[in-house]
Protein backbone atom coordinates (compact mmCIF):
# COMPACT_ATOMS: atom_id res chain seq x y z
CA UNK A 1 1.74 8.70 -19.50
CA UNK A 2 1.27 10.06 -15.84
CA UNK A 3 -1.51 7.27 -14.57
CA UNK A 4 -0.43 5.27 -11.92
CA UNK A 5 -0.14 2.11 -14.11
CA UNK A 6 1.60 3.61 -17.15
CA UNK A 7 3.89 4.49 -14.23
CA UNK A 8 4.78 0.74 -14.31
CA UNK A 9 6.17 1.67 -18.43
CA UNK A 10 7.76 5.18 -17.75
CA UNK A 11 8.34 5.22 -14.04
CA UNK A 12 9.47 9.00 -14.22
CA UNK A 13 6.15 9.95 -15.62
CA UNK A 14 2.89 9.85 -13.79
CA UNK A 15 0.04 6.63 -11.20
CA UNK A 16 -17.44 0.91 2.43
CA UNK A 17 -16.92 -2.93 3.79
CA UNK A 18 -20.51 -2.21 2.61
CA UNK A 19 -21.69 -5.87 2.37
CA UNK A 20 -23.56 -7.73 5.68
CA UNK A 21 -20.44 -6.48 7.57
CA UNK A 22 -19.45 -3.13 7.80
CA UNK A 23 -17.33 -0.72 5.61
CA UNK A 24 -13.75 -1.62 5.95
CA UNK A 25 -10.73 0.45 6.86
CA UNK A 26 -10.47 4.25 6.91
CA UNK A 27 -13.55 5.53 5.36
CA UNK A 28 -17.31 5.85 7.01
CA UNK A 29 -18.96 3.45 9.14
CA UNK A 30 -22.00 1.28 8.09
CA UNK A 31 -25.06 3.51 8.24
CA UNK A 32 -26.93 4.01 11.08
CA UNK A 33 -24.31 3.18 13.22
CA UNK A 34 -21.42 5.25 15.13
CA UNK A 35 -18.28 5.82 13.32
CA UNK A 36 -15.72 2.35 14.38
CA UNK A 37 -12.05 2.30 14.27
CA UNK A 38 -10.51 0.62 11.05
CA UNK A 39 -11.90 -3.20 10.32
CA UNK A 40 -9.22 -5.71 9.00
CA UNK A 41 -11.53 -6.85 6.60
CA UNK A 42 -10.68 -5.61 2.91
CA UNK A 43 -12.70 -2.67 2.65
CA UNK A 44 -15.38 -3.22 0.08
CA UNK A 45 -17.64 -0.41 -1.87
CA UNK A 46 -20.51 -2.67 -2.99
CA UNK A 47 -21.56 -4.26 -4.64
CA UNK A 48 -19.77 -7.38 -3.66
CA UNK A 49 -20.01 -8.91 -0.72
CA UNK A 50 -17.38 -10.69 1.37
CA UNK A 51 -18.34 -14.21 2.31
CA UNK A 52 -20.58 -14.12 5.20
CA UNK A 53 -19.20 -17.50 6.50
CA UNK A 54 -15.72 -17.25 6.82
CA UNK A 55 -13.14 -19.80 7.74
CA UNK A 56 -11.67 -19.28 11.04
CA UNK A 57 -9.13 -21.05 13.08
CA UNK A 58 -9.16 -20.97 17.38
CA UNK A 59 -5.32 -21.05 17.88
CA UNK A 60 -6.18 -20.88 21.79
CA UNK A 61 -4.78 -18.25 24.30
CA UNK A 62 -1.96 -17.18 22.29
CA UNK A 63 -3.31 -16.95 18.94
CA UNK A 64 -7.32 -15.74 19.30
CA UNK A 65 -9.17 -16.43 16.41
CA UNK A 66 -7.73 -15.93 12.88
CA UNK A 67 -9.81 -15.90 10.03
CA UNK A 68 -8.49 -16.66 6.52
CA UNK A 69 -10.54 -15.18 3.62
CA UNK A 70 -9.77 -14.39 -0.21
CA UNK A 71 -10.24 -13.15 -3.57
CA UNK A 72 -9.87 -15.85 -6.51
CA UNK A 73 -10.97 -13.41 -9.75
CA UNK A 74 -10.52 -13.52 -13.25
CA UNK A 75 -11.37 -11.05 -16.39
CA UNK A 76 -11.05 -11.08 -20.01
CA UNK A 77 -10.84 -7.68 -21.65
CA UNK A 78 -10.80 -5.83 -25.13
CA UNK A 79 -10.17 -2.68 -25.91
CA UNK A 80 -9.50 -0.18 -28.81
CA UNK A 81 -7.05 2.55 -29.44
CA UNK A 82 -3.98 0.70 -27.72
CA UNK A 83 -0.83 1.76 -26.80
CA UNK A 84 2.61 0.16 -27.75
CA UNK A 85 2.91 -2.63 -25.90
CA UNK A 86 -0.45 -3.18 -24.72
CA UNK A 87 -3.05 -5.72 -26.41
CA UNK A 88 -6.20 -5.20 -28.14
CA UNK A 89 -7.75 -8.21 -25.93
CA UNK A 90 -6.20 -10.35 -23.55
CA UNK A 91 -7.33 -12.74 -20.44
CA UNK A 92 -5.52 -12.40 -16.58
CA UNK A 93 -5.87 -13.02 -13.19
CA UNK A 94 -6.92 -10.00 -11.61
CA UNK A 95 -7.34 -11.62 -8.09
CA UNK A 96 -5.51 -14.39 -6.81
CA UNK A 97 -4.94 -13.35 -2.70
CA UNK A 98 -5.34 -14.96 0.86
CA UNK A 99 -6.07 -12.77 3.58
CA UNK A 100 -5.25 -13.62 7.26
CA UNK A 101 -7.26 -11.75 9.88
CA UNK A 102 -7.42 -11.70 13.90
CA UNK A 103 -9.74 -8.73 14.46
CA UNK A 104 -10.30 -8.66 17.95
CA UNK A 105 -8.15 -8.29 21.45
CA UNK A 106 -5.42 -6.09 22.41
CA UNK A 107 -3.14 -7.02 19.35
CA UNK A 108 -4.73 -7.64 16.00
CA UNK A 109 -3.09 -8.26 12.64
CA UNK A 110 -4.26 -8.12 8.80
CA UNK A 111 -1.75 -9.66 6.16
CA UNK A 112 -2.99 -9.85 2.50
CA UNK A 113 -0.51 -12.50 0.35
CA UNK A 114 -0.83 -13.56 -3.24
CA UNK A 115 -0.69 -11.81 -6.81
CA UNK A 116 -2.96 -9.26 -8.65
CA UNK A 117 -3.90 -7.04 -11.37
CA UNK A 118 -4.17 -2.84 -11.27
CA UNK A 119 -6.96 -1.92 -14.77
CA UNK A 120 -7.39 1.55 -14.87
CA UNK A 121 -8.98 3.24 -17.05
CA UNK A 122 -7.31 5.37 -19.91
CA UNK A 123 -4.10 3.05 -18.95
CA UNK A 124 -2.64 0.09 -20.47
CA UNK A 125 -3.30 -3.08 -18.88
CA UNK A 126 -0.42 -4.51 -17.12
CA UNK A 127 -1.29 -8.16 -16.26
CA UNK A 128 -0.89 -9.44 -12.72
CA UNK A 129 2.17 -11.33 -12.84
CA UNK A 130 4.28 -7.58 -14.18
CA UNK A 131 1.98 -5.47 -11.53
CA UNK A 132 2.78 -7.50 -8.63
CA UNK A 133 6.24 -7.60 -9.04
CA UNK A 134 6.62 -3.89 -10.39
CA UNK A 135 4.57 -2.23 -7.21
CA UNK A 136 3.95 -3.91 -3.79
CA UNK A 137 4.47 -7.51 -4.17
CA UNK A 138 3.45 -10.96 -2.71
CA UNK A 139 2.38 -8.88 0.29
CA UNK A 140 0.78 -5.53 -0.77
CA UNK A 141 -1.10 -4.95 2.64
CA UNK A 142 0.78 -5.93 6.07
CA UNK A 143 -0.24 -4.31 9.76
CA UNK A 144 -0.03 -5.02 13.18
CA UNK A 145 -2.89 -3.45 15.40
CA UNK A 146 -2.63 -2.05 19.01
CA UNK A 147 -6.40 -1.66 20.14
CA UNK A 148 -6.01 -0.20 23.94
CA UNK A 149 -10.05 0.68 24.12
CA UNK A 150 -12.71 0.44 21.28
CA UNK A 151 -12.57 3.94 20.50
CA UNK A 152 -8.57 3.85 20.22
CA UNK A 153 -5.90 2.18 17.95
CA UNK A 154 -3.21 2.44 16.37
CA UNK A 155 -1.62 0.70 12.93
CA UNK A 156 1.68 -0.31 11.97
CA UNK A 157 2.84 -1.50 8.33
CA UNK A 158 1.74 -1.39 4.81
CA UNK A 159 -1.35 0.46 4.84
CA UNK A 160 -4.27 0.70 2.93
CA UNK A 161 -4.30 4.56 2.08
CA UNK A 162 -6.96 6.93 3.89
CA UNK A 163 -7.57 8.99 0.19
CA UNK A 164 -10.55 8.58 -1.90
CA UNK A 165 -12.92 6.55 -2.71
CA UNK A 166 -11.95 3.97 -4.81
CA UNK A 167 -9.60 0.91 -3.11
CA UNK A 168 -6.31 -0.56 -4.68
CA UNK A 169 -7.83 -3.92 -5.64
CA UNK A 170 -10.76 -4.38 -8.02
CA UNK A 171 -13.04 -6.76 -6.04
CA UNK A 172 -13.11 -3.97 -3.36
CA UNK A 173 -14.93 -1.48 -5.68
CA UNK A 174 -17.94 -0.74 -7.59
CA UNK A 175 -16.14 -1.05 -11.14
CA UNK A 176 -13.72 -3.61 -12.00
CA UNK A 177 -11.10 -0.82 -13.49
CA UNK A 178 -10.33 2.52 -11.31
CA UNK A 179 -11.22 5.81 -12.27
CA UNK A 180 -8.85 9.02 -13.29
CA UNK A 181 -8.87 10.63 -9.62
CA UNK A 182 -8.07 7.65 -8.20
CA UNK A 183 -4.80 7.59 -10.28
CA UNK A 184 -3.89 11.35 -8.64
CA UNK A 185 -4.06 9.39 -5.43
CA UNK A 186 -1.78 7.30 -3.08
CA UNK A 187 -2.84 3.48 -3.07
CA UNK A 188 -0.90 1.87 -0.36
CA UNK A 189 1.46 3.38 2.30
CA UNK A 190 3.94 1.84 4.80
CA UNK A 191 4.12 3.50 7.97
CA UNK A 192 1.97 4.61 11.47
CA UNK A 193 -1.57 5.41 11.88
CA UNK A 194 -4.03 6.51 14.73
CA UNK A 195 -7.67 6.57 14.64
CA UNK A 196 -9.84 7.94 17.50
CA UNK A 197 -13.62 7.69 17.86
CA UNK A 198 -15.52 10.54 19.18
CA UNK A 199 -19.09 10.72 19.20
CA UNK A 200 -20.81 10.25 15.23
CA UNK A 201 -16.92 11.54 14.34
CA UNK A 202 -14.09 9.02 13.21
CA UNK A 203 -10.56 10.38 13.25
CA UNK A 204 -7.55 8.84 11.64
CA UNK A 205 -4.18 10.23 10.85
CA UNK A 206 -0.89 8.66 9.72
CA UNK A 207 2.74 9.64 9.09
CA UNK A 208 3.45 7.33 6.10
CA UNK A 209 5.39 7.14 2.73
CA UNK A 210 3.30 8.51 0.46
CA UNK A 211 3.17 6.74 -2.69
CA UNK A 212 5.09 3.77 -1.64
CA UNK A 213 8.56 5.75 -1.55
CA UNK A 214 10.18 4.27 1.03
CA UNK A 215 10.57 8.44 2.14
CA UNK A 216 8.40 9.34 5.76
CA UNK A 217 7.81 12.65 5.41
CA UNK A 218 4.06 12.66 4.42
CA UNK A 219 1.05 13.35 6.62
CA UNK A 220 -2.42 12.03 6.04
CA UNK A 221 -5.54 12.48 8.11
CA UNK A 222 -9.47 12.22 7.84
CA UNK A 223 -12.16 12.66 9.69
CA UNK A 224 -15.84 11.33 8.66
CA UNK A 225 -18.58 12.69 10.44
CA UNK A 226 -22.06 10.43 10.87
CA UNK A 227 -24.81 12.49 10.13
CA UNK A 228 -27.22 9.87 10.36
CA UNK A 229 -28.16 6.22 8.99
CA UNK A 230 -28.21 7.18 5.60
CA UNK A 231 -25.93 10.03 5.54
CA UNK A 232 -22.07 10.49 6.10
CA UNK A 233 -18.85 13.12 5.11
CA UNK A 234 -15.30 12.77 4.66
CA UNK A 235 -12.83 15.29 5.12
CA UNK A 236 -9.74 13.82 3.80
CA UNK A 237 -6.20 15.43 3.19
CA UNK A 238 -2.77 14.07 3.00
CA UNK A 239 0.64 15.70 1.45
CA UNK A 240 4.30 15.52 1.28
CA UNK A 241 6.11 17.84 3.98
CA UNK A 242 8.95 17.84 1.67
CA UNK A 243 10.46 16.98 -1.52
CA UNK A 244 11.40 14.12 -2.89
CA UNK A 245 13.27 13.04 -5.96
CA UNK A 246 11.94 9.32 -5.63
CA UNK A 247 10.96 8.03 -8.62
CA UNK A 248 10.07 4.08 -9.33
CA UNK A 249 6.93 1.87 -11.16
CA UNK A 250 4.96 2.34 -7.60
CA UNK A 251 6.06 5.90 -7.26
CA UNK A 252 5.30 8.43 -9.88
CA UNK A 253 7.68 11.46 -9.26
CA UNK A 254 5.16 14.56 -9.17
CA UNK A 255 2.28 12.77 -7.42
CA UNK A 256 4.50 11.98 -4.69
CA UNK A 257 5.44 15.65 -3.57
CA UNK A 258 2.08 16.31 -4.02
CA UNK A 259 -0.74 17.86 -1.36
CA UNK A 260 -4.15 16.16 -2.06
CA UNK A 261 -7.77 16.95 -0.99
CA UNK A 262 -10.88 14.79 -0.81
CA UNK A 263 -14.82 15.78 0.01
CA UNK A 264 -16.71 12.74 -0.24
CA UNK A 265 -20.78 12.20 1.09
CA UNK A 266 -22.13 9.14 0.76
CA UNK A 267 -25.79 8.42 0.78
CA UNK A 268 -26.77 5.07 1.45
CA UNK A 269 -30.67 3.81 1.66
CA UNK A 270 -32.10 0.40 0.91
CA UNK A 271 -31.31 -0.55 -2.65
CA UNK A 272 -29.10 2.69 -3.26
CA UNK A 273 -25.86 3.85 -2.69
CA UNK A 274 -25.36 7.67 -3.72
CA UNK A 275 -21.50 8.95 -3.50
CA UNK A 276 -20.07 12.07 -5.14
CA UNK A 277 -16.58 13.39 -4.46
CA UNK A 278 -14.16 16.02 -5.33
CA UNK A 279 -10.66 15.86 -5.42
CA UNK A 280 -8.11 18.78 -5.48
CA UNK A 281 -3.98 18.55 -5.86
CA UNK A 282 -1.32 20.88 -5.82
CA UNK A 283 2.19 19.69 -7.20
CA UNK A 284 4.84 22.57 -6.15
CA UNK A 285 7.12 23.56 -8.63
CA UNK A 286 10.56 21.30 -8.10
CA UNK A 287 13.31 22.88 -10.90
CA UNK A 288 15.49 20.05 -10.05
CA UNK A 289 13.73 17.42 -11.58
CA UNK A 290 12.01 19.25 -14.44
CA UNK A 291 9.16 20.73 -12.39
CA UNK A 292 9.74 25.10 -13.55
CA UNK A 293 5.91 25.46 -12.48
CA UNK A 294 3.26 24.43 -10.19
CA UNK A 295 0.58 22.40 -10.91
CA UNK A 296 -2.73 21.66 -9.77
CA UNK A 297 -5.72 19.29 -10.57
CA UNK A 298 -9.31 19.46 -9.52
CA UNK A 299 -11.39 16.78 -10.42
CA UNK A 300 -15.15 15.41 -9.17
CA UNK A 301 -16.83 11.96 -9.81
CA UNK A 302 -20.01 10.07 -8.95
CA UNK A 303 -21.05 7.22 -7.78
CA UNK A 304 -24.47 4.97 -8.24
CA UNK A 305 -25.00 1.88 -7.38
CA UNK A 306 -28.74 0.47 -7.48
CA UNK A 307 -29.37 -3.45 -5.77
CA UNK A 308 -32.20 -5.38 -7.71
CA UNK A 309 -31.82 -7.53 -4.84
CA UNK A 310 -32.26 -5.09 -1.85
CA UNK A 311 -30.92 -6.11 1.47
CA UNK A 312 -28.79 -7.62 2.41
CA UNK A 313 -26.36 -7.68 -0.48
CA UNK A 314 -26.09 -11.07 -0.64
CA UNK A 315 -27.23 -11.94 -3.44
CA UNK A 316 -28.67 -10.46 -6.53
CA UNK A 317 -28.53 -8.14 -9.84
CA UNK A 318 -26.58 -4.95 -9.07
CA UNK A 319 -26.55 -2.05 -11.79
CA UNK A 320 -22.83 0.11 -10.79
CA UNK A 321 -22.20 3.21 -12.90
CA UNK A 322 -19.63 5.44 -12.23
CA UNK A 323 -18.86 9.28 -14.02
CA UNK A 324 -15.77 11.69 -13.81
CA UNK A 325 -14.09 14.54 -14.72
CA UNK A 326 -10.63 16.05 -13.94
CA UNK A 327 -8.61 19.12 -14.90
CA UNK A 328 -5.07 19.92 -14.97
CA UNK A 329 -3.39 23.68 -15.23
CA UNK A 330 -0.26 24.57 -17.25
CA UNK A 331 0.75 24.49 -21.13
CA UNK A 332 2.76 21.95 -22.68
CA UNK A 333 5.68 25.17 -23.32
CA UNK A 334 5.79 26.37 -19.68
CA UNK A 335 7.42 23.39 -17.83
CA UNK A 336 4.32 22.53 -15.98
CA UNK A 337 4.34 19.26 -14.90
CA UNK A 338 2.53 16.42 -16.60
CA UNK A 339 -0.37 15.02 -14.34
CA UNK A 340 -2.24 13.63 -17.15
CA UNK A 341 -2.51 13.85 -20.87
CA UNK A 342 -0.07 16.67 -21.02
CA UNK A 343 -0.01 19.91 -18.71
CA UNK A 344 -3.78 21.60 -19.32
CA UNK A 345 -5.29 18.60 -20.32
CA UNK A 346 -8.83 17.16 -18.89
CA UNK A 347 -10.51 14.17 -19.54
CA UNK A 348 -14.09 12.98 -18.39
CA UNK A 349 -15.07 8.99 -17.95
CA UNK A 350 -18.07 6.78 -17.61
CA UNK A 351 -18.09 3.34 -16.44
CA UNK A 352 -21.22 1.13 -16.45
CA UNK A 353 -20.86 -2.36 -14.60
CA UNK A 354 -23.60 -4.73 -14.32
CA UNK A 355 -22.69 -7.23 -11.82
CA UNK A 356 -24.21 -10.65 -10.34
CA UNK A 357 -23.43 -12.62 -6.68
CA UNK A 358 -24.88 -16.00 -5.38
CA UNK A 359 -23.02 -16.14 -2.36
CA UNK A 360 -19.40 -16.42 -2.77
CA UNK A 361 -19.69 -16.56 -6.62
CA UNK A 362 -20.05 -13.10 -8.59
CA UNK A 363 -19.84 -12.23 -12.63
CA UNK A 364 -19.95 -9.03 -13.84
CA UNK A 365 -19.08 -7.27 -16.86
CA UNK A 366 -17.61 -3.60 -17.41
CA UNK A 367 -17.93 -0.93 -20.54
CA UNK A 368 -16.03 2.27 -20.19
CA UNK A 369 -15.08 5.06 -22.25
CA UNK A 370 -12.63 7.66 -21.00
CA UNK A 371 -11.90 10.95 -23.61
CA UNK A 372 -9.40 13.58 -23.50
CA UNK A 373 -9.27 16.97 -24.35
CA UNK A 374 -6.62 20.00 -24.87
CA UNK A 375 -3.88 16.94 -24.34
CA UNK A 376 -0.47 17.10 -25.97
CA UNK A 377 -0.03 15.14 -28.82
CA UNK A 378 1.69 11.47 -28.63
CA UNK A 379 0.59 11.37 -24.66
CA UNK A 380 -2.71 9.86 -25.23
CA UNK A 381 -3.76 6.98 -26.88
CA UNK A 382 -3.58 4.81 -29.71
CA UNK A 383 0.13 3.36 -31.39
CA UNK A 384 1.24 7.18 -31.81
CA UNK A 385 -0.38 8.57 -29.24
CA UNK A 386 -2.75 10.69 -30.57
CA UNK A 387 -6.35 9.30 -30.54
CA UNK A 388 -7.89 11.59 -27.77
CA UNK A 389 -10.66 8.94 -26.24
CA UNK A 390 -10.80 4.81 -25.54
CA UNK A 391 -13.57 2.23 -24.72
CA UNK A 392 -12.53 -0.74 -22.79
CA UNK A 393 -14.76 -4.18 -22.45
CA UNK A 394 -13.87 -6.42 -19.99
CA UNK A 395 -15.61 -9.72 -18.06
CA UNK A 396 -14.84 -10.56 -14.28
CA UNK A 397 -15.48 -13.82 -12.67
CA UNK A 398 -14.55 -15.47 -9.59
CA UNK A 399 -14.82 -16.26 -5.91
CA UNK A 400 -14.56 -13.94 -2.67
CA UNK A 401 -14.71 -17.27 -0.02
C-alpha cells in the first residue's frame, strides 16, 4: 500500500488550462503562443472546459475584478478485487469547490474552498468527506501573487505542484481517476515560487514542502520550452535536500525524501492532443526509518485525447485514453523500500474515458484496468491481498460554472 491514497489507510506506507483559455499553472503555454507566467485558473488537461462566461465581481479600486468559478461533480463507481475496507460500488461527490480569482494587477490571489474526492487507480476509493479531511482540507489551494512585469512573478501559499502531468483534482484531467506515476509525485505544496519568461522558454522554481510536510527543505523547478504552435517540452525536477522522518495521510514517508524527474512533450493540433512522459525517482537509503537500501522507479505513460467536436472545446464528444507503465528496484528480503506493490514490483495501466460537454454541463464515463507483476504477496489487491490486477467502472457528472 504505497499509493498516495492508500496513504490515507497506512500513512507510513506509500501516495494544460487547455480549454478556450489557456493551460493553467506551471506547465506549457497554449500553443502557438509564448510561454506566460502561471494563470490562476485551475489548470485543466482537456477535455473539459472551464466555463467561458464566468461570474465576476468589480469590487472598485481596492479590490479589481474577482471572478468566482467552480466544480460541482459527481461519480458512481464499481469495481472488482477490493481491498478491506473499500466497496465493490459506491456513489460520492468527487467535486464540490468554489474558486475565487483576481488575475490581473500588481497583486493577484487564487483561493480554491470546498470538499473533494482523490480516485486513483490500483487504490481504494476514499470518498470525499475522509480525503478532504485526511490531506489538505476546506482549502487545498491558497496563493497570493506579486506580478512586478508580465514576464515576472512570484507565488506565495499552497501550491499547485510543478511535477507531472496529471493535476490533483479530477475535473482538471483527461481521466476521472489518476494514473500510477502520478502517485510517485507531489500533489500540492505550501511554500515560494518564481517564474520568469524568456523568449519561447518558461521558468519556474519553488522552495516548498514537498509532499505537504510542513518541512522546507525541497527544491522544485521547470522549464518548458515552446517549440512551436503545436509543439512544447518540459524539463521538470524537484527533490528533498534532506531527510525527513515526516510521515502522515498527505505525506507518504519515502516519497517525501525522494528526488523526482519528469520529460514531458506535448503535441497539440486541431482535434488532437498527443502527450507522452517519463518519470524517474530515486529514494536514498534512510536506516532510521526502515529504508537499508536505495530505491528507484522509472516509469513512462501516454496520453491521447481525440475531440469529435474540434475547436474550440466547447462542446462535443471527446474519446481520452490514457496507458502506463512503472518499475521499481529492490527485493522484498533486502530492505528496499516499498514504492509500490512491494520492492521490484511493476505494474502497467490503461484508462479509456469517453466524455461529453454542452457548455458548463459534462458526463463521462471511465473503464480502467491496472495489473501487477513480481509484487509481494498481501500488498496488492483483493481481501488478502493477493489478486495481482483490478478493473474499475465509474460515471462522472456535473457542472464546471
Amino acid at each position: 500500500m504505497r499509493h498516495r491514497t492508500l496513504a490515507l489507510l497506512a500513512p507510513v506506507s506509500a501516495a494544460w488550462l487547455l480549454a478556450s483559455v489557456a493551460r493553467a499553472d506551471e506547465q506549457a503555454p497554449p500553443p502557438g503562443a509564448a510561454p506566460a507566467p502561471p494563470s490562476l485558473l485551475p489548470a485543466m488537461t482537456g477535455p473539459l472546459a472551464v466555463n467561458a462566461k464566468p461570474a465576476s465581481f468589480d469590487l472598485g479600486p481596492l479590490g479589481g475584478k474577482v471572478y468566482i468559478t467552480g466544480a460541482l461533480t459527481g461519480l458512481a463507481m464499481w469495481q472488482n478485487s477490493v481491498a478491506p475496507g473499500d466497496l465493490d460500488s459506491q456513489l460520492d461527490i468527487s467535486n464540490g469547490q468554489v474558486f475565487i480569482s483576481k488575475s490581473d494587477g500588481l497583486f493577484q490571489y487564487f483561493v480554491e474552498v470546498g470538499a473533494y474526492a482523490l480516485p486513483d487507480i490500483g487504490a481504494p476509493y476514499v470518498k470525499a468527506s475522509t480525503a478532504t479531511r485526511a490531506t489538505y482540507g476546506v482549502v487545498p489551494q491558497a496563493l497570493f501573487k506579486i506580478a512586478p512585469t508580465p514576464t515576472f512573478s512570484v507565488e506565495v501559499g499552497k501550491l499547485p505542484t510543478l511535477m507531472g502531468a496529471e493535476y490533483t483534482f479530477s475535473f482538471e484531467n483527461i481521466n476521472v481517476e489518476r494514473g500510477l506515476l502520478w502517485n510517485q509525485e507531489p500533489a500540492v505544496s505550501r511554500g515560494v515560487q518564481a517564474n520568469y519568461t524568456l523568449g519561447p522558454v518558461a521558468f519556474s522554481v519553488s522552495l516548498n514542502d514537498g509532499l505537504y510536510s510542513n518541512h522546507y527543505s525541497w527544491v522544485s523547478g521547470s522549464a518548458t520550452w515552446t517549440i512551436n504552435k503545436t509543439n512544447t517540452l518540459a524539463l521538470i525536477g524537484a527533490g528533498n535536500t534532506e531527510r525527513t522522518d515526516i510521515a502522515t495521510t498527505a505525506t507518504p514517508l519515502f516519497q517525501n525524501n525522494e528526488q523526482i524527474y519528469n520529460l514531458i512533450y506535448t503535441y497539440t493540433n486541431g482535434p488532437w492532443i498527443v502527450e507522452p512522459y517519463v518519470q524517474y525517482s530515486h529514494v536514498p537509503n534512510y536506516p532510521a526509518v526502515g529504508g537499508f537500501h536505495s530505491a528507484t522507479t522509472f516509469g513512462g505513460a501516454l496520453f491521447i485525447d481525440y475531440s469529435f467536436g474540434g475547436k474550440p472545446r466547447l462542446a462535443g464528444f471527446s474519446l481520452p485514453v490514457r496507458f502506463e507503465y512503472i518499475t521499481t528496484s529492490g527485493g522484498p528480503a533486502d530492505g528496499t523500500p516499498n514504492l509500490l506493490y512491494g520492492p521490484g514490483s511493476n505494474a502497467w495501466s490503461i484508462t479509456v474515458t469517453p466524455t461529453y460537454q454542452y457548455k458548463i454541463y459534462f458526463i463521462r464515463a471511465e473503464l480502467s484496468y491496472v495489473s501487477a507483476t513480481n509484487a509481494t504477496p498481501g500488498s496488492v489487491f483483493g481481501p488478502n491481498g493477493l489478486a495481482t490486477s483490478q478493473t474499475r467502472g465509474l460515471i462522472e457528472t456535473g457542472v464546471l460554472f
